[in-house]
PDB file of N, CA and C in Angstrom:
ATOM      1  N   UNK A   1     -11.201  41.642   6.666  1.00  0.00           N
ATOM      2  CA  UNK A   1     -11.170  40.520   5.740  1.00  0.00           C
ATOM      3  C   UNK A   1     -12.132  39.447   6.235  1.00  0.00           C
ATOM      4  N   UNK A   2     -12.853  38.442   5.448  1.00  0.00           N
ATOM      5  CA  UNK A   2     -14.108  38.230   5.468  1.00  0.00           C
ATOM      6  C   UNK A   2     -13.605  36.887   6.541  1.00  0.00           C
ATOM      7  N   UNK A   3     -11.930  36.330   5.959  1.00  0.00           N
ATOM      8  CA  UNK A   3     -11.535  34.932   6.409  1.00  0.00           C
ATOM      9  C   UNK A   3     -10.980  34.968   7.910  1.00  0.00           C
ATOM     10  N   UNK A   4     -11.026  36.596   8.437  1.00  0.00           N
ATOM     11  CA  UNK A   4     -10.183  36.250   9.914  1.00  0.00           C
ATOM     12  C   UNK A   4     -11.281  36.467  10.905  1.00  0.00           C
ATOM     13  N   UNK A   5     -13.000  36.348   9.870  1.00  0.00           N
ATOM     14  CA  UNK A   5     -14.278  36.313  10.652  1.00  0.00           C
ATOM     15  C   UNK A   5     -15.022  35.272  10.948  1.00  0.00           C
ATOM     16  N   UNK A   6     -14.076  34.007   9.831  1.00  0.00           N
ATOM     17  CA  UNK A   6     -14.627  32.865   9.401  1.00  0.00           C
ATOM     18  C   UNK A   6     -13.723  31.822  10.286  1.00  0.00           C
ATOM     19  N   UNK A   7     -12.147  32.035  10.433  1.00  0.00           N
ATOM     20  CA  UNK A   7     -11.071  31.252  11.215  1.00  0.00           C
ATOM     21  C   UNK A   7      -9.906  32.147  11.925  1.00  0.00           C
ATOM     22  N   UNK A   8     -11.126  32.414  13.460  1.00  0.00           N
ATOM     23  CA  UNK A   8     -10.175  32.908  14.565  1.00  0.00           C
ATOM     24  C   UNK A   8      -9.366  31.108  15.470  1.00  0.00           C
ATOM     25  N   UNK A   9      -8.803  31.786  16.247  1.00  0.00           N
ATOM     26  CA  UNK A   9      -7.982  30.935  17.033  1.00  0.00           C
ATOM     27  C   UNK A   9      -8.674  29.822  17.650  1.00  0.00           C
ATOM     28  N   UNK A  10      -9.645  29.781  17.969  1.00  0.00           N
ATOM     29  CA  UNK A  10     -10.577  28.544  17.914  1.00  0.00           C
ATOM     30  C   UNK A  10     -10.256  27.503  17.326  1.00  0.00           C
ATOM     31  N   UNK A  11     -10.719  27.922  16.167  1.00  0.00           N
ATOM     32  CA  UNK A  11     -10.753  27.143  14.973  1.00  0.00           C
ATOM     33  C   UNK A  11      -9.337  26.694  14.683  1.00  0.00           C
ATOM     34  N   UNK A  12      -7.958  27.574  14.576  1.00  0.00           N
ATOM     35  CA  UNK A  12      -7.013  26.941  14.894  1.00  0.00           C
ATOM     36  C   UNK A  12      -5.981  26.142  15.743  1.00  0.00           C
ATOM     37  N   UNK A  13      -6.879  26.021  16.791  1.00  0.00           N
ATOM     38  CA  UNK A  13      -6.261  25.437  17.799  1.00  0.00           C
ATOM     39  C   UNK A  13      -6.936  24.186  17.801  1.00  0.00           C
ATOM     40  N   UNK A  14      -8.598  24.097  17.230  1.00  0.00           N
ATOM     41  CA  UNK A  14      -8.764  22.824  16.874  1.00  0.00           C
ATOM     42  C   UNK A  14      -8.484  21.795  15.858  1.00  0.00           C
ATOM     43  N   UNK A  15      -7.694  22.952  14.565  1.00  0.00           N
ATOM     44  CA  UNK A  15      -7.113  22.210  13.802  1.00  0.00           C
ATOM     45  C   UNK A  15      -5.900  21.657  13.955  1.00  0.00           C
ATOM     46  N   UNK A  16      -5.539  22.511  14.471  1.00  0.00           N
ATOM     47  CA  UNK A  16      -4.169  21.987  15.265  1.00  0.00           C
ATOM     48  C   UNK A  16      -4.018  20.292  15.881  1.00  0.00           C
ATOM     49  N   UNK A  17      -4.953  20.390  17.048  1.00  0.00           N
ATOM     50  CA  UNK A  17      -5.733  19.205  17.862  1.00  0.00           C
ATOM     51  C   UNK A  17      -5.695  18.216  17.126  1.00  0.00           C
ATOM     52  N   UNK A  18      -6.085  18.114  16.233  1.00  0.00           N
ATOM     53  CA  UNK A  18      -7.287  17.167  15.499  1.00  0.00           C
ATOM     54  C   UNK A  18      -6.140  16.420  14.758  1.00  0.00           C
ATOM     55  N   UNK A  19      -5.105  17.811  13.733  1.00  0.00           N
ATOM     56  CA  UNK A  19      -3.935  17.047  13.235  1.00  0.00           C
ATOM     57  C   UNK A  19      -3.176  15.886  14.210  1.00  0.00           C
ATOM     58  N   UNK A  20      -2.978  16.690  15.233  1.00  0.00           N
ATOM     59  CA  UNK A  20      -1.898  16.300  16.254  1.00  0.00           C
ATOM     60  C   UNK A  20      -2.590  14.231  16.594  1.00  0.00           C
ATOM     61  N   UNK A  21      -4.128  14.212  16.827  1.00  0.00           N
ATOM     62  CA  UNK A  21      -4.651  13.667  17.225  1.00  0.00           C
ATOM     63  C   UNK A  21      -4.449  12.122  16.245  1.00  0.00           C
ATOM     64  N   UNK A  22      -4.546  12.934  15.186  1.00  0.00           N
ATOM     65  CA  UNK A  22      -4.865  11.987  13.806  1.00  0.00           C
ATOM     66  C   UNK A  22      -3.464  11.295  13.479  1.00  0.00           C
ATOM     67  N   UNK A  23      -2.359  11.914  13.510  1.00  0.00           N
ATOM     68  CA  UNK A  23      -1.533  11.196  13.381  1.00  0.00           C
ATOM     69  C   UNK A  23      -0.872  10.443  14.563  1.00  0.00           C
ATOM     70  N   UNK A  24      -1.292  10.818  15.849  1.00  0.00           N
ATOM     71  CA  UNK A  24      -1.085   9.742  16.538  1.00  0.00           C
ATOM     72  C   UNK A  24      -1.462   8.214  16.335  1.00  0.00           C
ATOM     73  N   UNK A  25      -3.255   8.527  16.283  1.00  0.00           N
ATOM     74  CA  UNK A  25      -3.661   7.285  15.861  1.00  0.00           C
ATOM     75  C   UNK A  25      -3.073   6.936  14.462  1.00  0.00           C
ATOM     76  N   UNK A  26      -2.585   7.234  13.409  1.00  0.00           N
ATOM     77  CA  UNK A  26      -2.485   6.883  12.341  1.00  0.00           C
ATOM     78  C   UNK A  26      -1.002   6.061  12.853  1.00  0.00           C
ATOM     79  N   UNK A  27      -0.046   6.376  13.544  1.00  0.00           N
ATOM     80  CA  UNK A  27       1.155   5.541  13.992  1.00  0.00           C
ATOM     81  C   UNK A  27       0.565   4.685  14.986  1.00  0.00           C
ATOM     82  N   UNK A  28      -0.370   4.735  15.321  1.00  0.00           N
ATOM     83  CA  UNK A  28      -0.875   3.800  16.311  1.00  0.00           C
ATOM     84  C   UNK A  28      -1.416   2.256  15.517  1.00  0.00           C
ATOM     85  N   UNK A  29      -1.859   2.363  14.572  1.00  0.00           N
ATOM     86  CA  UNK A  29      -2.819   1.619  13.467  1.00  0.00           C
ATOM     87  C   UNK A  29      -1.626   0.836  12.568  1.00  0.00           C
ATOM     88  N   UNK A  30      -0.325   1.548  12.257  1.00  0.00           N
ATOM     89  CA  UNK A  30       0.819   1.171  11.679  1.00  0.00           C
ATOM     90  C   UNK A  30       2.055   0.702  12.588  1.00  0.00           C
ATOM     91  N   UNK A  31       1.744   0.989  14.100  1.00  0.00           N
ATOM     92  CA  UNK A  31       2.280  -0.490  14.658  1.00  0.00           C
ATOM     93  C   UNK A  31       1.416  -1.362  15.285  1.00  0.00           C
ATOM     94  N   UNK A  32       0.055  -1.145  14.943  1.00  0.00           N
ATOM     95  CA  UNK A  32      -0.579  -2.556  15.856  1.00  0.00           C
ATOM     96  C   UNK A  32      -0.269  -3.229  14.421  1.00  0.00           C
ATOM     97  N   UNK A  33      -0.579  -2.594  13.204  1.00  0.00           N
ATOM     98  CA  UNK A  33      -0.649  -3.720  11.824  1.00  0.00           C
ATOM     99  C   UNK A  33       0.878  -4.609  11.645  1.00  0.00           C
ATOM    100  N   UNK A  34       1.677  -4.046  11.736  1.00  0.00           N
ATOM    101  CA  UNK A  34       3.023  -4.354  11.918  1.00  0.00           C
ATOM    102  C   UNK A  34       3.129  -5.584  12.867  1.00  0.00           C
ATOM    103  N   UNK A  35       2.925  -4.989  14.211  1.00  0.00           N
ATOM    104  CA  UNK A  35       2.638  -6.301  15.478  1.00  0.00           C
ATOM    105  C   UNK A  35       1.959  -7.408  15.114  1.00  0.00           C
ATOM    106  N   UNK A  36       0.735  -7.098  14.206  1.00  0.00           N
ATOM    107  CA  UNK A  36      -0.235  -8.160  13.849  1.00  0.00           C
ATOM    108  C   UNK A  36       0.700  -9.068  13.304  1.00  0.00           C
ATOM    109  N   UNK A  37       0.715  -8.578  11.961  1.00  0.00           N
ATOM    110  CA  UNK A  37       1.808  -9.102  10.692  1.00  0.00           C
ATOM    111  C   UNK A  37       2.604 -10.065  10.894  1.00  0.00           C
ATOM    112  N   UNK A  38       3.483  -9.280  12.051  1.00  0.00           N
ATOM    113  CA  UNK A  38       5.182 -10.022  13.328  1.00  0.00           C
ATOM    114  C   UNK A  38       4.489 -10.943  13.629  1.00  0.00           C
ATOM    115  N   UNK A  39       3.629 -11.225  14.904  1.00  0.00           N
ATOM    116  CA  UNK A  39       3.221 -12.111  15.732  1.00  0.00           C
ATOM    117  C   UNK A  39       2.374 -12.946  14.823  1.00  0.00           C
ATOM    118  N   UNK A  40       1.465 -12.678  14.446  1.00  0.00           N
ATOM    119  CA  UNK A  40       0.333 -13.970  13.738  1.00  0.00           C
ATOM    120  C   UNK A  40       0.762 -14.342  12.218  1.00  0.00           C
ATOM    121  N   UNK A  41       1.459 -13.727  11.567  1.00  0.00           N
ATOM    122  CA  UNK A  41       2.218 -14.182   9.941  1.00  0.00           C
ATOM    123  C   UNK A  41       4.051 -14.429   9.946  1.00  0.00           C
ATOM    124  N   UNK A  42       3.796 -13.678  11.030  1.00  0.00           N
ATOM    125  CA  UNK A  42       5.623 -13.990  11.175  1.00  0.00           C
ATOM    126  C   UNK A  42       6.226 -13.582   9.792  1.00  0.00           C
ATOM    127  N   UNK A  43       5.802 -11.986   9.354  1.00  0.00           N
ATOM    128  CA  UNK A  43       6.002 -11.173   8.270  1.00  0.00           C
ATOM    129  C   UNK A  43       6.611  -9.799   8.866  1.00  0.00           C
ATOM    130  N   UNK A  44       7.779  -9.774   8.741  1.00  0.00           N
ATOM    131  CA  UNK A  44       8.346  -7.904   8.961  1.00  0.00           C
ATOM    132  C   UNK A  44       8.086  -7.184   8.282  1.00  0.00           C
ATOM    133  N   UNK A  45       7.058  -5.915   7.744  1.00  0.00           N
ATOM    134  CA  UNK A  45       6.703  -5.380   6.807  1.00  0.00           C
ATOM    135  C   UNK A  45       7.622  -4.165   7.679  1.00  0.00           C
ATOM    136  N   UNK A  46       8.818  -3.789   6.405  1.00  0.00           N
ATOM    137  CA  UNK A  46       9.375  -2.829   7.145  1.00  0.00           C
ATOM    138  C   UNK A  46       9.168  -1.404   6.735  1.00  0.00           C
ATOM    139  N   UNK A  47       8.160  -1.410   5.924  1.00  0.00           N
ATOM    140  CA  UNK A  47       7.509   0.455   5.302  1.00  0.00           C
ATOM    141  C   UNK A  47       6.294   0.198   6.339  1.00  0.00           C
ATOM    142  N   UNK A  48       5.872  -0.575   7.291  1.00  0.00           N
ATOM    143  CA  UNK A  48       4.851   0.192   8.370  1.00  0.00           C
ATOM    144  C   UNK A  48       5.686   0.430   9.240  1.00  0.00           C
ATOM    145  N   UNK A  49       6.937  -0.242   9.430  1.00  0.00           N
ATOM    146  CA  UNK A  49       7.488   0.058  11.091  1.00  0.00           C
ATOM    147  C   UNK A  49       8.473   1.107  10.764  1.00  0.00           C
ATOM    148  N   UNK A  50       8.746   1.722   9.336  1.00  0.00           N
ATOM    149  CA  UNK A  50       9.140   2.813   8.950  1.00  0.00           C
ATOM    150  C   UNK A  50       8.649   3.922   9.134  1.00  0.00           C
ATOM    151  N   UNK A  51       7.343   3.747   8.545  1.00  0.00           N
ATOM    152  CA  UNK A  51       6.776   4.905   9.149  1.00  0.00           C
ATOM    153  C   UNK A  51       5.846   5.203  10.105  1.00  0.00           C
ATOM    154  N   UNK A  52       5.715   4.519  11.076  1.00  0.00           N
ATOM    155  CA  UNK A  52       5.247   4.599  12.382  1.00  0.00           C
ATOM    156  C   UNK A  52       6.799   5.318  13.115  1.00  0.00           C
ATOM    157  N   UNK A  53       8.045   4.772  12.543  1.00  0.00           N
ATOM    158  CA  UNK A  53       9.211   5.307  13.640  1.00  0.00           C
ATOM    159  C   UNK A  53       9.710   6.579  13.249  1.00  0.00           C
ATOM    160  N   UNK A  54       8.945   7.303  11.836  1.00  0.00           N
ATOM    161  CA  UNK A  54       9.651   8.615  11.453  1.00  0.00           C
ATOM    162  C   UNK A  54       8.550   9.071  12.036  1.00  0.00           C
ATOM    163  N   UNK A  55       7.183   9.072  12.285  1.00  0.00           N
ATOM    164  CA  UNK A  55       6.300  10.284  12.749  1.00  0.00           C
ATOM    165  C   UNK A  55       6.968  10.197  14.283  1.00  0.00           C
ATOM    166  N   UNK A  56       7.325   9.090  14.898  1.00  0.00           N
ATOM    167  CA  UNK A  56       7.541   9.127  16.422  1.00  0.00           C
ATOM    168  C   UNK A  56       9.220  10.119  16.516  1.00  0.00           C
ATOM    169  N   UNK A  57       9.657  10.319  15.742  1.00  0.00           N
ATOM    170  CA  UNK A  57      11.012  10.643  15.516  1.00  0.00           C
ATOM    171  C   UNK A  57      11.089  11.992  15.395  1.00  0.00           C
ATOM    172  N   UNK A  58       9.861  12.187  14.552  1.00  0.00           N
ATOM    173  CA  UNK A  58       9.543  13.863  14.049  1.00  0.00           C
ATOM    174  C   UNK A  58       8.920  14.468  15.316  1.00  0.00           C
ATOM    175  N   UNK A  59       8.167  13.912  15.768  1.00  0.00           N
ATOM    176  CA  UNK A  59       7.132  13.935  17.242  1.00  0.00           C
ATOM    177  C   UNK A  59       8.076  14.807  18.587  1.00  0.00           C
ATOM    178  N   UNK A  60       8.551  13.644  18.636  1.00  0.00           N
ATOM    179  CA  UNK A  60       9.900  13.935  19.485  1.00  0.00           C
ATOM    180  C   UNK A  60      10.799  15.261  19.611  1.00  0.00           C
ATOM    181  N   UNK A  61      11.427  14.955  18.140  1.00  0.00           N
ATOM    182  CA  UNK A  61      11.952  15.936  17.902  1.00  0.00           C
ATOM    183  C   UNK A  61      11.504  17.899  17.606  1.00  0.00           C
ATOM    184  N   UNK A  62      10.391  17.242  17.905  1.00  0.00           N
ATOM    185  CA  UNK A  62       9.405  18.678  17.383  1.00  0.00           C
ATOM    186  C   UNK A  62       9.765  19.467  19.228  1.00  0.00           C
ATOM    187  N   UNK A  63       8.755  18.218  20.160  1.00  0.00           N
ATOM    188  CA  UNK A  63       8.681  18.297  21.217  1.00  0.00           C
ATOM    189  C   UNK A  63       9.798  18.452  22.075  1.00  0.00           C
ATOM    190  N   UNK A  64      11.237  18.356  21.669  1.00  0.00           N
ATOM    191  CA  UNK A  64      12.179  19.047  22.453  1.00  0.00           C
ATOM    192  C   UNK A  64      12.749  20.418  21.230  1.00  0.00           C
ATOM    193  N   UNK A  65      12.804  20.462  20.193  1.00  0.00           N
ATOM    194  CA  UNK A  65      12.677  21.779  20.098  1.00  0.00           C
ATOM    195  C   UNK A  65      11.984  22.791  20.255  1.00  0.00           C
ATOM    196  N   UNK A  66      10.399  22.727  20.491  1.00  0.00           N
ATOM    197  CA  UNK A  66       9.939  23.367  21.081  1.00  0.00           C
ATOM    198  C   UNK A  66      10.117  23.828  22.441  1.00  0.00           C
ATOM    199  N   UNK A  67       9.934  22.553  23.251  1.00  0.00           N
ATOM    200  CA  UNK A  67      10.372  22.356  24.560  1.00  0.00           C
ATOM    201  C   UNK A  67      11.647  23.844  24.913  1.00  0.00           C
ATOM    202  N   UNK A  68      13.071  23.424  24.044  1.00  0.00           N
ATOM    203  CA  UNK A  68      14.252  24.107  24.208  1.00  0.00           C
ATOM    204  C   UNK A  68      14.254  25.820  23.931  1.00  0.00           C
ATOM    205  N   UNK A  69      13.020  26.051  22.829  1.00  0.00           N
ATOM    206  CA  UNK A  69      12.991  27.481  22.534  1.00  0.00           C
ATOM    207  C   UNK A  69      12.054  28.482  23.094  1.00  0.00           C
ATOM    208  N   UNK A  70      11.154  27.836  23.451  1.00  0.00           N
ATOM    209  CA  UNK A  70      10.068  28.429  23.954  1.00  0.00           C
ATOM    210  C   UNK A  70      10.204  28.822  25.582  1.00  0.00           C
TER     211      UNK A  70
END
């Protein structure tokens, strides 16, 4: 098949990466904005510190079930 010539394990392990990578920074960006918000507007925007605390939650939780089965 033409596609397991086009995306061997390489390629998925850098997609992998890249996800993993991206949503770090993306919770990273949604609590500095949050922090900003708090400290210099003295505004709780609570759908960034929402979802900055479900990817860290999912994160976690990924990382001890894996952790536990593997």
């Amino acid at each position: 098949m033409i596609l397991n010539k086009l995306f061997d394990e390489r390629f998925l392990t850098h997609r992998q990466r890249s996800t993993s990578l991206a949503g770090i920074i993306g919770t990273l960006v949604a609590l500095g904005l949050f922090e900003f918000r708090l400290l210099v507007k003295h505004v709780w925007n609570w759908d960034l510190l929402a979802v900055a605390l479900t990817f860290v939650v999912i994160k976690m939780s990924l990382m001890a079930y894996y952790y536990l089965t593997d």
